[in-house]
N, C-alpha and C. Protein backbone atom coordinates (compact mmCIF):
# COMPACT_ATOMS: atom_id res chain seq x y z
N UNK A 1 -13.83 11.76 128.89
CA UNK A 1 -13.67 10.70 127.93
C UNK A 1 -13.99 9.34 128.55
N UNK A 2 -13.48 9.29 129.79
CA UNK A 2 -13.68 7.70 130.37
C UNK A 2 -15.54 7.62 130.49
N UNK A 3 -16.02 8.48 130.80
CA UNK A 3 -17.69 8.30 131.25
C UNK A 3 -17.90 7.88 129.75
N UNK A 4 -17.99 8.81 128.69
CA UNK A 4 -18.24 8.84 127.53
C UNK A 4 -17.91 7.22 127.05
N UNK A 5 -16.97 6.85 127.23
CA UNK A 5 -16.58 5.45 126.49
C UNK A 5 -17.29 4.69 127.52
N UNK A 6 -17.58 4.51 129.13
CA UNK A 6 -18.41 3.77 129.78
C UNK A 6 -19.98 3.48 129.02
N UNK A 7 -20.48 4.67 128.67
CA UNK A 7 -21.56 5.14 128.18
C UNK A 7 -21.59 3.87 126.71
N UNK A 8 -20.70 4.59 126.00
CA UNK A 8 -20.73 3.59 124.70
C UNK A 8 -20.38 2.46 124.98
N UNK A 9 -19.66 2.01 125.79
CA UNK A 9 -19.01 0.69 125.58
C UNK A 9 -20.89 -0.24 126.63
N UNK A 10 -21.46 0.67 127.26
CA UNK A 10 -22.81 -0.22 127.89
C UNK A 10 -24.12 -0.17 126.72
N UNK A 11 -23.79 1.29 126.03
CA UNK A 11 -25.12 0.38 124.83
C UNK A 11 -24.32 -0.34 123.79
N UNK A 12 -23.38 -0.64 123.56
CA UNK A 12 -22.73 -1.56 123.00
C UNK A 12 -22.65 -3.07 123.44
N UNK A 13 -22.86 -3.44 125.16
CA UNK A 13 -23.45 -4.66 125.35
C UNK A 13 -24.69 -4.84 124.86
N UNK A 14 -25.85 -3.75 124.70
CA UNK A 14 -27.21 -4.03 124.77
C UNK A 14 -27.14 -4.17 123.12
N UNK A 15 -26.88 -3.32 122.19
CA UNK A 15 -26.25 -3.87 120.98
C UNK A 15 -25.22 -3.45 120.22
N UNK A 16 -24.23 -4.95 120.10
CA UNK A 16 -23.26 -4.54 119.52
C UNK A 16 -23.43 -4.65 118.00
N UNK A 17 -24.50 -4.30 117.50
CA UNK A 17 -24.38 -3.82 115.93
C UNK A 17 -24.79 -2.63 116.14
N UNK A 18 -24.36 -1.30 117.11
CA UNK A 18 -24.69 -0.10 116.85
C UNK A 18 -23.64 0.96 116.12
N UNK A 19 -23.88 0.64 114.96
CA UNK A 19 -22.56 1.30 114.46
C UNK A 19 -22.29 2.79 115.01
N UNK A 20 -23.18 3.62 114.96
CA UNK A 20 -22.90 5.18 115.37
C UNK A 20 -21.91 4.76 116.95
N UNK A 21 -22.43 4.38 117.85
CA UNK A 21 -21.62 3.77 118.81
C UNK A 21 -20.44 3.39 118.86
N UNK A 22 -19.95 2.33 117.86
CA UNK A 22 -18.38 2.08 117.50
C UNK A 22 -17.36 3.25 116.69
N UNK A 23 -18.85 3.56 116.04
CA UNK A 23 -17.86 5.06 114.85
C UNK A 23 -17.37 6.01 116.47
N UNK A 24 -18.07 6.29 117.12
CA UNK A 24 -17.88 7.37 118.74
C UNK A 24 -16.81 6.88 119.02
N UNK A 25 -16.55 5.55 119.70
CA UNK A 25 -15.58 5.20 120.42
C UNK A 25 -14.72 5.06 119.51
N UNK A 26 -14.48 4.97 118.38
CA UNK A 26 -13.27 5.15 117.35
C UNK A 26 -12.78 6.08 117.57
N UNK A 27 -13.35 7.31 117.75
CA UNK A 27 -13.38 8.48 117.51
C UNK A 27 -12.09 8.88 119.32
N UNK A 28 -12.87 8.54 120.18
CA UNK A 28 -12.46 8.78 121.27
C UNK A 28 -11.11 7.91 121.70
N UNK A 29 -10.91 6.79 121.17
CA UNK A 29 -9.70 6.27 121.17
C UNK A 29 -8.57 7.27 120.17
N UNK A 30 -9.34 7.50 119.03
CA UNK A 30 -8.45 8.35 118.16
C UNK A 30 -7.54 9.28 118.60
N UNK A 31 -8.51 9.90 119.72
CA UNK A 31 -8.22 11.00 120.45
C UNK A 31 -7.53 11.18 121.59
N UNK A 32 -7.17 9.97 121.91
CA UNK A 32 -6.58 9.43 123.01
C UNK A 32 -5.46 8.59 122.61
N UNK A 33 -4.98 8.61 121.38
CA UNK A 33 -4.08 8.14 120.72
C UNK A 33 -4.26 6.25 120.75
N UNK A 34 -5.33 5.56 120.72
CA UNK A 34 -5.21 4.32 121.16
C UNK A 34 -5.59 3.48 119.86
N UNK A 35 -4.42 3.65 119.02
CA UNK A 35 -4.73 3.57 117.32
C UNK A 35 -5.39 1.89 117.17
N UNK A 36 -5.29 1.34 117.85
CA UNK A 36 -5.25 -0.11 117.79
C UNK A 36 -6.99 -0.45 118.10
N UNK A 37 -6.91 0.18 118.60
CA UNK A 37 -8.61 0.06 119.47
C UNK A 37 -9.76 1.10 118.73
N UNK A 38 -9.37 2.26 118.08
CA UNK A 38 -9.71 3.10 117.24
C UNK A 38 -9.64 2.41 116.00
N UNK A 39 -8.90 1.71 115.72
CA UNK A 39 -8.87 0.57 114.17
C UNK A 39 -10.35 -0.19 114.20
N UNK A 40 -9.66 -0.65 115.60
CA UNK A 40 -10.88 -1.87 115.71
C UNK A 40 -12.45 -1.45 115.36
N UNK A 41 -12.47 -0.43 116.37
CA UNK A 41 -14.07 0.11 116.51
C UNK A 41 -14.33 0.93 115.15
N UNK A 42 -13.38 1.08 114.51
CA UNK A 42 -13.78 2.10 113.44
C UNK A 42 -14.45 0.33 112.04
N UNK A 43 -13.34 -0.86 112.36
CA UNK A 43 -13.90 -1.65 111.46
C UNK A 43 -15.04 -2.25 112.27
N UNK A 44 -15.33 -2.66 113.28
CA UNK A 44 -16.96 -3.12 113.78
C UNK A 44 -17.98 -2.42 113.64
N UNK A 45 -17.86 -0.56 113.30
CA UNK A 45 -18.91 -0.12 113.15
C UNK A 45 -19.57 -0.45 111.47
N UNK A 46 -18.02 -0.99 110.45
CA UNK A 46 -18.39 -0.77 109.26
C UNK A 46 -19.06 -1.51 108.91
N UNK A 47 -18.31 -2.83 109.87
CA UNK A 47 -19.09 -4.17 109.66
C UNK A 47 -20.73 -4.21 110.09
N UNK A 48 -21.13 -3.38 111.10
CA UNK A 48 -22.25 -3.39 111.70
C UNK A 48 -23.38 -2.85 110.54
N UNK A 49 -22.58 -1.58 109.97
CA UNK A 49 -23.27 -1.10 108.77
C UNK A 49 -22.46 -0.92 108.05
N UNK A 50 -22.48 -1.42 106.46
CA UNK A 50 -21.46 -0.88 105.31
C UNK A 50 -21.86 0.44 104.88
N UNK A 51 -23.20 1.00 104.73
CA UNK A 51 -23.67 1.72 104.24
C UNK A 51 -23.29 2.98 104.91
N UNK A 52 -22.50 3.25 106.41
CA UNK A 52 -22.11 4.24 107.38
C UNK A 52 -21.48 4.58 106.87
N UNK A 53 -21.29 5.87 106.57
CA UNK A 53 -19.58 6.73 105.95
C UNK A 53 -18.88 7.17 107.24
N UNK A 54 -19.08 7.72 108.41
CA UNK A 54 -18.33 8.17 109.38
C UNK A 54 -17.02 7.28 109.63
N UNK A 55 -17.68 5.87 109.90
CA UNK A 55 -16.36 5.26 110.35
C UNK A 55 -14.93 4.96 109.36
N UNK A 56 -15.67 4.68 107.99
CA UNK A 56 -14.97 4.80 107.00
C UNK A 56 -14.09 5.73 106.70
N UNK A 57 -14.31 7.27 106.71
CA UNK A 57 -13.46 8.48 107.36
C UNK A 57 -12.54 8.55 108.64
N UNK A 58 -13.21 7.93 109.82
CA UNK A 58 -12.08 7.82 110.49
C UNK A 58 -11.04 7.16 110.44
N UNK A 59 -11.18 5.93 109.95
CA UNK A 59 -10.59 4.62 109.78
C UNK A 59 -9.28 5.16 108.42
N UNK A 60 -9.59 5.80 107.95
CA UNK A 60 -9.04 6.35 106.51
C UNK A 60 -8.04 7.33 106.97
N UNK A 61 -8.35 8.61 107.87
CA UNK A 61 -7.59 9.22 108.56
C UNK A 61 -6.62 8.54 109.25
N UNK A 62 -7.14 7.64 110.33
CA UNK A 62 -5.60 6.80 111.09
C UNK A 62 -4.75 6.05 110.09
N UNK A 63 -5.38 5.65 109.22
CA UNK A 63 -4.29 4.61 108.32
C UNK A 63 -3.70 6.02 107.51
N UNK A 64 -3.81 7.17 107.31
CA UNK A 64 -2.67 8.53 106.37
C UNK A 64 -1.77 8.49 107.43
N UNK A 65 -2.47 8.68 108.65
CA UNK A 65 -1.64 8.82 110.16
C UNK A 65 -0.82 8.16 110.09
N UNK A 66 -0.77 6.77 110.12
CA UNK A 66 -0.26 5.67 110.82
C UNK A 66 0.78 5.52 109.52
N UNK A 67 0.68 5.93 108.27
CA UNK A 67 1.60 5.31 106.99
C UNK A 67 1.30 4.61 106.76
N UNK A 68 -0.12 3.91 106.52
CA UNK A 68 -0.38 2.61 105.70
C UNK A 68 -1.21 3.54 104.83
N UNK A 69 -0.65 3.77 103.47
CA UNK A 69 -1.05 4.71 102.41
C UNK A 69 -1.81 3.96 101.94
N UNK A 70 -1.39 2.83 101.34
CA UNK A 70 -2.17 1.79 100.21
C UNK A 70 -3.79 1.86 100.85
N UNK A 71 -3.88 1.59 102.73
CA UNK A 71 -4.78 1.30 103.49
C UNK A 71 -6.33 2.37 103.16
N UNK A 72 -5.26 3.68 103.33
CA UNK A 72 -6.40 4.72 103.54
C UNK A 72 -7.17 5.37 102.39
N UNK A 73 -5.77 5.11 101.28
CA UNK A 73 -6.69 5.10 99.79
C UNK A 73 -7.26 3.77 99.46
N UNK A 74 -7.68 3.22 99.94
CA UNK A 74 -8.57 2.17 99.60
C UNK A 74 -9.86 2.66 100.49
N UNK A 75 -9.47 2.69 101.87
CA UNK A 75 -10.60 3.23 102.48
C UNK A 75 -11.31 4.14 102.12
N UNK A 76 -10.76 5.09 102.11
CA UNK A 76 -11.54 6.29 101.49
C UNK A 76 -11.84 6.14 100.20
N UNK A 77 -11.63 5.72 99.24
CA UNK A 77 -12.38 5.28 97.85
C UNK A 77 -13.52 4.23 98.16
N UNK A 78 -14.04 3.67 99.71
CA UNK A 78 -15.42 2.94 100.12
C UNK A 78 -16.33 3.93 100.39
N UNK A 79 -15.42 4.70 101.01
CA UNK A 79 -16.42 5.98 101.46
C UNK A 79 -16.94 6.98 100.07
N UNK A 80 -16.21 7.34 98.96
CA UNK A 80 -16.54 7.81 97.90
C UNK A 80 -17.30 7.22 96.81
N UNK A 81 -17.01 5.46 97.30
CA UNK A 81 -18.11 4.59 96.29
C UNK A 81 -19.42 4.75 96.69
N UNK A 82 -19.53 5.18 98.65
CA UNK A 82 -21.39 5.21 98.93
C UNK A 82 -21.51 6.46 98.42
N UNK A 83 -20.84 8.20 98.57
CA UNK A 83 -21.30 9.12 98.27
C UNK A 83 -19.94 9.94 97.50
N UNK A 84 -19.48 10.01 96.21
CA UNK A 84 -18.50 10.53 96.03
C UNK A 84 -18.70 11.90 95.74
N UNK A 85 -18.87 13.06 96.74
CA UNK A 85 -19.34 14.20 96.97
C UNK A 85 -18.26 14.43 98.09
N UNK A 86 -18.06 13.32 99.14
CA UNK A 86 -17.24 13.38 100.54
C UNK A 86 -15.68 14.04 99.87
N UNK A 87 -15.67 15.77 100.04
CA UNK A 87 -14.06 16.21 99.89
C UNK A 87 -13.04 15.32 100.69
N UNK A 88 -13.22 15.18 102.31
CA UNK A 88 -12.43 14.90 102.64
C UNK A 88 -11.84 13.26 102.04
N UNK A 89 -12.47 12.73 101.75
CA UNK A 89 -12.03 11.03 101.71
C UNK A 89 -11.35 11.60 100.16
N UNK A 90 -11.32 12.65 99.45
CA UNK A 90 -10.85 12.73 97.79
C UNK A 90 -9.53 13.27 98.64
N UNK A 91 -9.48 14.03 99.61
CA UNK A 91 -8.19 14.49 100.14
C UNK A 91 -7.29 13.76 100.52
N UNK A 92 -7.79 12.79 101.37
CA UNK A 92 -7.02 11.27 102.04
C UNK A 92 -6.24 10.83 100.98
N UNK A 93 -7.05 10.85 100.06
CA UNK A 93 -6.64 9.74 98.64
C UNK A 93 -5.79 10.37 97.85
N UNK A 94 -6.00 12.12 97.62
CA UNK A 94 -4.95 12.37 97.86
C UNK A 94 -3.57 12.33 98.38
N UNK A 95 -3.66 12.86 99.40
CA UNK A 95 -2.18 12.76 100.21
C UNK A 95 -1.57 11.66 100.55
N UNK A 96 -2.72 10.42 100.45
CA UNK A 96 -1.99 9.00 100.28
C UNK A 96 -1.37 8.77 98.79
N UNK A 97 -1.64 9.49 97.77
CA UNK A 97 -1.22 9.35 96.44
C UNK A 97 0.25 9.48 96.85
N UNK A 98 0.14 11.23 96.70
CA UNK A 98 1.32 11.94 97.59
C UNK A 98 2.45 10.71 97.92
N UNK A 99 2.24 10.45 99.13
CA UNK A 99 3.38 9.87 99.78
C UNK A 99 3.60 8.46 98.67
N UNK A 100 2.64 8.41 98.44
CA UNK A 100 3.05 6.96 97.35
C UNK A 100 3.44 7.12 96.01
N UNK A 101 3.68 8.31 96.24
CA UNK A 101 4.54 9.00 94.37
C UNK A 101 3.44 8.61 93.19
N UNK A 102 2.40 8.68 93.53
CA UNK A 102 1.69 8.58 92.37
C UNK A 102 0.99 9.82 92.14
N UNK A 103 1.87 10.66 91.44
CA UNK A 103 1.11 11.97 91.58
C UNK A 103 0.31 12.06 90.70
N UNK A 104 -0.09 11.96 89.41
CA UNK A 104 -1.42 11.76 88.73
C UNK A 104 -2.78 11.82 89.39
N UNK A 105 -2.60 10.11 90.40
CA UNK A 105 -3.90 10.04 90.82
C UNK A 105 -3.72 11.14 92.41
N UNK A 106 -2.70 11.53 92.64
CA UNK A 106 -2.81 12.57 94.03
C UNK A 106 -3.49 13.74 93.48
N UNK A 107 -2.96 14.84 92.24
CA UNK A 107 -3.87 15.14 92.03
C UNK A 107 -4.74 15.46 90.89
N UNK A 108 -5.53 14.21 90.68
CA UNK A 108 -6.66 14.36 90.56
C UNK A 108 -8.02 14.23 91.41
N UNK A 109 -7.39 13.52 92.80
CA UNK A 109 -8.01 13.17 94.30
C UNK A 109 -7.92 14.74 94.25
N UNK A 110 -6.50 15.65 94.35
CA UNK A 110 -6.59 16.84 95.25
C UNK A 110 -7.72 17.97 94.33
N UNK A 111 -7.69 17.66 92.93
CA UNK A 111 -8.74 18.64 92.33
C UNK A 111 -10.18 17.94 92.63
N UNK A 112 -10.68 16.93 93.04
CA UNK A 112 -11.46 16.62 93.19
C UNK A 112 -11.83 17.17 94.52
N UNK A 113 -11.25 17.10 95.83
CA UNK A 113 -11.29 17.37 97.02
C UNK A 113 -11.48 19.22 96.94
N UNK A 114 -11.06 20.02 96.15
CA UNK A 114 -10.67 21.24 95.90
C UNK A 114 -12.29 21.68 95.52
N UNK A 115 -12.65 20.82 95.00
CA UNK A 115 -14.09 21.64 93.79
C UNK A 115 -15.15 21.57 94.81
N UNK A 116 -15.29 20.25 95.59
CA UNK A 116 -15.77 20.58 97.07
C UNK A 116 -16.04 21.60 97.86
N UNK A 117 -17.12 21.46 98.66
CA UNK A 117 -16.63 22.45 99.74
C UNK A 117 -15.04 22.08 100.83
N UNK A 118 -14.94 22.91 101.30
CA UNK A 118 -12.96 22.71 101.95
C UNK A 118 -12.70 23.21 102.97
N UNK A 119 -13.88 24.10 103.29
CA UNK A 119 -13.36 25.54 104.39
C UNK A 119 -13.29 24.65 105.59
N UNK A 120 -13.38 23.24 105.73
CA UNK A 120 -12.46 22.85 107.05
C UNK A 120 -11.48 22.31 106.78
N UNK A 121 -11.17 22.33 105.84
CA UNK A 121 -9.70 21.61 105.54
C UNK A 121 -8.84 21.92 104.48
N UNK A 122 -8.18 23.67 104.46
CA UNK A 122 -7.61 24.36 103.13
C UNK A 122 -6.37 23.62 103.22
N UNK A 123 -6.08 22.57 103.47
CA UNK A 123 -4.30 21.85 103.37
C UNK A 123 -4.61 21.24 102.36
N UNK A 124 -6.17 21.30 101.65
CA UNK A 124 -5.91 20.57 100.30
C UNK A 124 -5.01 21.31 99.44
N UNK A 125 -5.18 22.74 99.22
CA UNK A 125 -4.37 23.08 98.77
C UNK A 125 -2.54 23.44 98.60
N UNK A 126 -2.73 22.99 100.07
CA UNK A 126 -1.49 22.53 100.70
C UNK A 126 -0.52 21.29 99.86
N UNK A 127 -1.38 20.13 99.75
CA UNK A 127 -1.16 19.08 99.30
C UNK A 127 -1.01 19.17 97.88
N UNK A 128 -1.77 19.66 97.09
CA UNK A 128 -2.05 20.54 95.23
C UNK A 128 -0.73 20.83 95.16
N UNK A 129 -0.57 21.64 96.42
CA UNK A 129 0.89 22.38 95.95
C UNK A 129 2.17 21.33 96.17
N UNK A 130 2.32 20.60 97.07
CA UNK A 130 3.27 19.77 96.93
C UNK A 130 3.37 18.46 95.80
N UNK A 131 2.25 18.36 95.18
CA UNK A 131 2.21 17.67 94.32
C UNK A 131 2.92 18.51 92.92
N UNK A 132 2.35 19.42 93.03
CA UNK A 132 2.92 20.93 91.65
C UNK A 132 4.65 21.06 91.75
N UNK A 133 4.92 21.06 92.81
CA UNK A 133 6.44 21.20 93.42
C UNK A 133 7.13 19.50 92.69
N UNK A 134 6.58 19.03 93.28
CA UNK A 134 7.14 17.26 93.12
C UNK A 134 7.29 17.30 91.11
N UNK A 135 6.00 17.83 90.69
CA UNK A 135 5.95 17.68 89.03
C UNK A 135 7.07 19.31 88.76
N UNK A 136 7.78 19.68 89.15
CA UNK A 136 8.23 20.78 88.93
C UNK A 136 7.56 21.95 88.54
N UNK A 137 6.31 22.10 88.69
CA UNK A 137 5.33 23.08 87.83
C UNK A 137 5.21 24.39 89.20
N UNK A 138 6.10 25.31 89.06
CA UNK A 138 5.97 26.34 90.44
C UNK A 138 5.00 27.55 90.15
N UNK A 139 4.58 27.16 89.02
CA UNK A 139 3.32 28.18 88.93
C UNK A 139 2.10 27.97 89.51
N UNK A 140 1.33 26.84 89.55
CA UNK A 140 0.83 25.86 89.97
C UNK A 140 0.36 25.76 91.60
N UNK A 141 2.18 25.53 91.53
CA UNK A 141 2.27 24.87 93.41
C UNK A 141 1.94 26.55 94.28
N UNK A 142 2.60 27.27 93.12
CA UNK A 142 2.64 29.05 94.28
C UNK A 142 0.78 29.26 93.67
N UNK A 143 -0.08 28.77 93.24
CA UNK A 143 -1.29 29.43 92.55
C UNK A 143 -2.42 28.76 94.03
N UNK A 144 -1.26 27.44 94.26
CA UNK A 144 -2.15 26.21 95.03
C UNK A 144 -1.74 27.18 96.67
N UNK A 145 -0.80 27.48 96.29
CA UNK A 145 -0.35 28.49 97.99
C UNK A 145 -0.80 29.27 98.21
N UNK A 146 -0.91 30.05 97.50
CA UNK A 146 -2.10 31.85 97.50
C UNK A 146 -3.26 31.22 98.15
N UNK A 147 -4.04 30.10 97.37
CA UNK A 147 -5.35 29.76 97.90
C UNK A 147 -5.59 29.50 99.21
N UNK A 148 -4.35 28.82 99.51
CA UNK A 148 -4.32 28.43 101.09
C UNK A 148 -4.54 29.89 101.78
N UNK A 149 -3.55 30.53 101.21
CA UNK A 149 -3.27 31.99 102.08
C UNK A 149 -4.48 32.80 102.03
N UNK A 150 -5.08 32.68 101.00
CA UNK A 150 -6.27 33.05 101.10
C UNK A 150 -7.39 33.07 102.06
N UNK A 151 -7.60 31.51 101.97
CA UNK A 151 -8.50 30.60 102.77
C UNK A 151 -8.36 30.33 104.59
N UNK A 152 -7.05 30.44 104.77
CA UNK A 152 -6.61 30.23 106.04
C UNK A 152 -4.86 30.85 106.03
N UNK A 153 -5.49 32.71 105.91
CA UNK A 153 -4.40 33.35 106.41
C UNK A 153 -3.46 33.36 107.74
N UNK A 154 -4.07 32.83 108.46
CA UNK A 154 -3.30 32.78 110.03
C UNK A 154 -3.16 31.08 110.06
N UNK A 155 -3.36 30.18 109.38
CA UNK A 155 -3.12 28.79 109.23
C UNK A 155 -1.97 27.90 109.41
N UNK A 156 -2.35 26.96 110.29
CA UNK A 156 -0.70 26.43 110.41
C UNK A 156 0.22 26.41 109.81
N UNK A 157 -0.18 26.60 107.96
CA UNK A 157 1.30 26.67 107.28
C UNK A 157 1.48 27.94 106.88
N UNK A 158 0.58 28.76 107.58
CA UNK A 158 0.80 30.09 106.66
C UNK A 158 1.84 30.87 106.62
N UNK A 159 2.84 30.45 107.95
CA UNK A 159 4.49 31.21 107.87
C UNK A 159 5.25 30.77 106.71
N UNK A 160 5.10 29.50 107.03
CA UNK A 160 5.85 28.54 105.92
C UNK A 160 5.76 28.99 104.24
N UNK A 161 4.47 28.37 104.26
CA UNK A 161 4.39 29.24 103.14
C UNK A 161 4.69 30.62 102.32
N UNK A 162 4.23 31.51 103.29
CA UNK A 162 4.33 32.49 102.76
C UNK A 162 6.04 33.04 102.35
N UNK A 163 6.76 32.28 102.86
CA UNK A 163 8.52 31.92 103.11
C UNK A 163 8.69 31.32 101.74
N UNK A 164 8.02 30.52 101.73
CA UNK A 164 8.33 29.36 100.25
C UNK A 164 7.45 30.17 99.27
N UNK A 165 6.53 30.98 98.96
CA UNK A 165 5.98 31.67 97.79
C UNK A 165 7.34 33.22 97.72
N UNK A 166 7.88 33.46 98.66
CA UNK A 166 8.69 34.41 98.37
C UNK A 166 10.05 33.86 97.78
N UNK A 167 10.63 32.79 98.42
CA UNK A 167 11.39 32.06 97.91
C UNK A 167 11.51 31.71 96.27
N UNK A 168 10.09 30.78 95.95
CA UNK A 168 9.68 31.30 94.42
C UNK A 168 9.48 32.46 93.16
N UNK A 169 9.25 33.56 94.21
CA UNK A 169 8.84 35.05 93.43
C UNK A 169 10.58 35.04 93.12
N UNK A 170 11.34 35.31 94.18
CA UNK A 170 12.82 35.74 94.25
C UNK A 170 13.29 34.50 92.70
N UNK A 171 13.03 33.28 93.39
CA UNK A 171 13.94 32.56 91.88
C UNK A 171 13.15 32.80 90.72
N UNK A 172 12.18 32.55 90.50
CA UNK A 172 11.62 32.95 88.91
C UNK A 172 12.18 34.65 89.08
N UNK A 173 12.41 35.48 89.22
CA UNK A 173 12.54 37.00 89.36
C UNK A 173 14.43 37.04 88.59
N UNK A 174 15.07 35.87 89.34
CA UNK A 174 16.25 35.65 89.62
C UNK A 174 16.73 35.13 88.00
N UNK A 175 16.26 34.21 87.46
CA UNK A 175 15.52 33.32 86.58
C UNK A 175 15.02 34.33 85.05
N UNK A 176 15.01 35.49 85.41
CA UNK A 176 14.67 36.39 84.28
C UNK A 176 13.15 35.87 83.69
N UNK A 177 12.61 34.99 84.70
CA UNK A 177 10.94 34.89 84.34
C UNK A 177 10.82 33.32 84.27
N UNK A 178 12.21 32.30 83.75
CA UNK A 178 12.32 30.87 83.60
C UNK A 178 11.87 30.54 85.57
N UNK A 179 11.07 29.41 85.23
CA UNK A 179 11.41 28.77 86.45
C UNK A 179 12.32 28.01 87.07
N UNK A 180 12.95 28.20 88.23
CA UNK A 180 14.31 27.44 88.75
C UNK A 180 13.83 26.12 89.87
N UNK A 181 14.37 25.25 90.05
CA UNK A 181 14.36 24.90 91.27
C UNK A 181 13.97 26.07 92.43
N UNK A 182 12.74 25.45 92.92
CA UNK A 182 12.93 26.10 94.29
C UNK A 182 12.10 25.08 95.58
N UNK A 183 12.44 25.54 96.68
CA UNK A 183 11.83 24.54 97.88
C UNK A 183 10.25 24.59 97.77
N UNK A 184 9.86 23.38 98.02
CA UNK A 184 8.35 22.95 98.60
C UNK A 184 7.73 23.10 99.48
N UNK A 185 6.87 23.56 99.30
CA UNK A 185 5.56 23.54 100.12
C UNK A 185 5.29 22.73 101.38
N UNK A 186 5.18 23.74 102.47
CA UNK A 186 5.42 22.48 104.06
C UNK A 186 4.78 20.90 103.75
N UNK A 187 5.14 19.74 104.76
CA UNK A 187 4.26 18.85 104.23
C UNK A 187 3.14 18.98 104.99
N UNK A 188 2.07 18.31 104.43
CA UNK A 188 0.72 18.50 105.20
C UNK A 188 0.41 17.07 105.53
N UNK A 189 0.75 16.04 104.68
CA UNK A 189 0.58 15.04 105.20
C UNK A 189 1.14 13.83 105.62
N UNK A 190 1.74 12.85 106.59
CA UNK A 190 2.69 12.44 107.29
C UNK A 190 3.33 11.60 105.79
C-alpha cells in the first residue's frame, strides 16, 4: 500500500487533475481506515472530473459507513443522475433511507438496486427485508430472506437469517396463519 500511494501521490504532482488517481488513493486510504483523507481524495477526484462515477461510489460508501446518511444519499443519487443503471449507489440510498426511517424511499432505492444485476452485493436483499420487518409485512421481509439464501447460501448473514426465517415460519404457524410480531432481519447496514 505505501509504494502504491508513493506511486499515486507522484503522478499526482505531475497532475493533480488526475481523477482515476485520487478515486485509487481514496480507495487505499479507505482501506487503511484513513476516512478523512479517503473523503478528501474521493472529493478532488470528483472535482477533477464530475462526469467520474468511481469516486462518487466510494465517497457514498464512507459517508453509509461513517453515519452521515443524508451525505451518502445525496451522493449516490450524483452517481445515479450520470448513469442510473449503477445497483450499488440505488443500494446506498437505500440503506441510507433505512437508517433515516424513510422507508418508502428505502425501498424503492432497494427494488431498484434488486432489478439490477446484485451478485456482488445480495445484502440488498438483506436491507428489502429489514425494511418489510420495519413496515410489519413478514411475508415480504421472509420472501426478501429466501433470496438472500438463495443468492449467497454460505453468506455472512446466512446463520442469522436462516434463525430469523424459522423464527417467522414458527410465529405465523403459531398465529394459525395471522402474522405476529417477529424479530428482524440482521442489520446490513451501519
Amino acid at each position: 500500500m505505501a509504494s502504491a500511494t508513493q506511486h499515486l501521490e507522484k503522478a499526482l504532482s505531475i497532475d493533480d487533475k488526475y481523477a482515476a488517481a485520487w478515486n485509487q488513493l481514496g480507495l487505499i486510504y479507505t482501506s487503511g481506515h484513513q476516512t478523512d483523507e479517503a473523503s478528501k481524495a474521493f472529493a478532488k477526484a470528483i472535482e477533477s472530473d464530475p462526469k467520474y462515477i468511481p469516486p462518487y461510489m466510494g465517497l457514498a460508501a464512507l459517508q453509509l459507513q461513517d453515519g452521515h446518511y443524508d451525505d451518502a444519499f445525496e451522493t449516490a443519487g450524483k452517481a445515479l443522475a450520470l448513469d442510473p443503471r449503477i445497483g450499488l449507489a440505488s443500494f446506498i440510498q437505500a440503506a441510507a433511507s433505512l437508517r433515516l426511517n424513510r422507508l418508502d424511499d428505502a425501498e424503492k432505492s432497494g427494488r431498484n438496486a434488486e432489478q439490477g444485476p446484485h451478485q456482488n452485493f445480495p445484502q440488498v436483499h438483506v436491507v428489502l427485508a429489514q425494511i418489510f420487518a420495519e413496515k410489519h409485512d413478514d411475508a415480504n421481509a421472509a420472501a426478501e430472506m429466501r433470496a438472500y439464501l438463495k443468492e449467497a447460501p454460505q453468506g455472512n448473514f446466512a446463520a442469522e437469517i436462516k434463525k430469523t426465517l424459522d423464527d417467522i415460519d414458527r410465529s405465523t404457524a403459531t398465529a394459525g396463519g395471522a402474522s405476529t410480531a417477529s424479530p428482524g432481519p440482521p442489520q446490513v447496514a451501519p
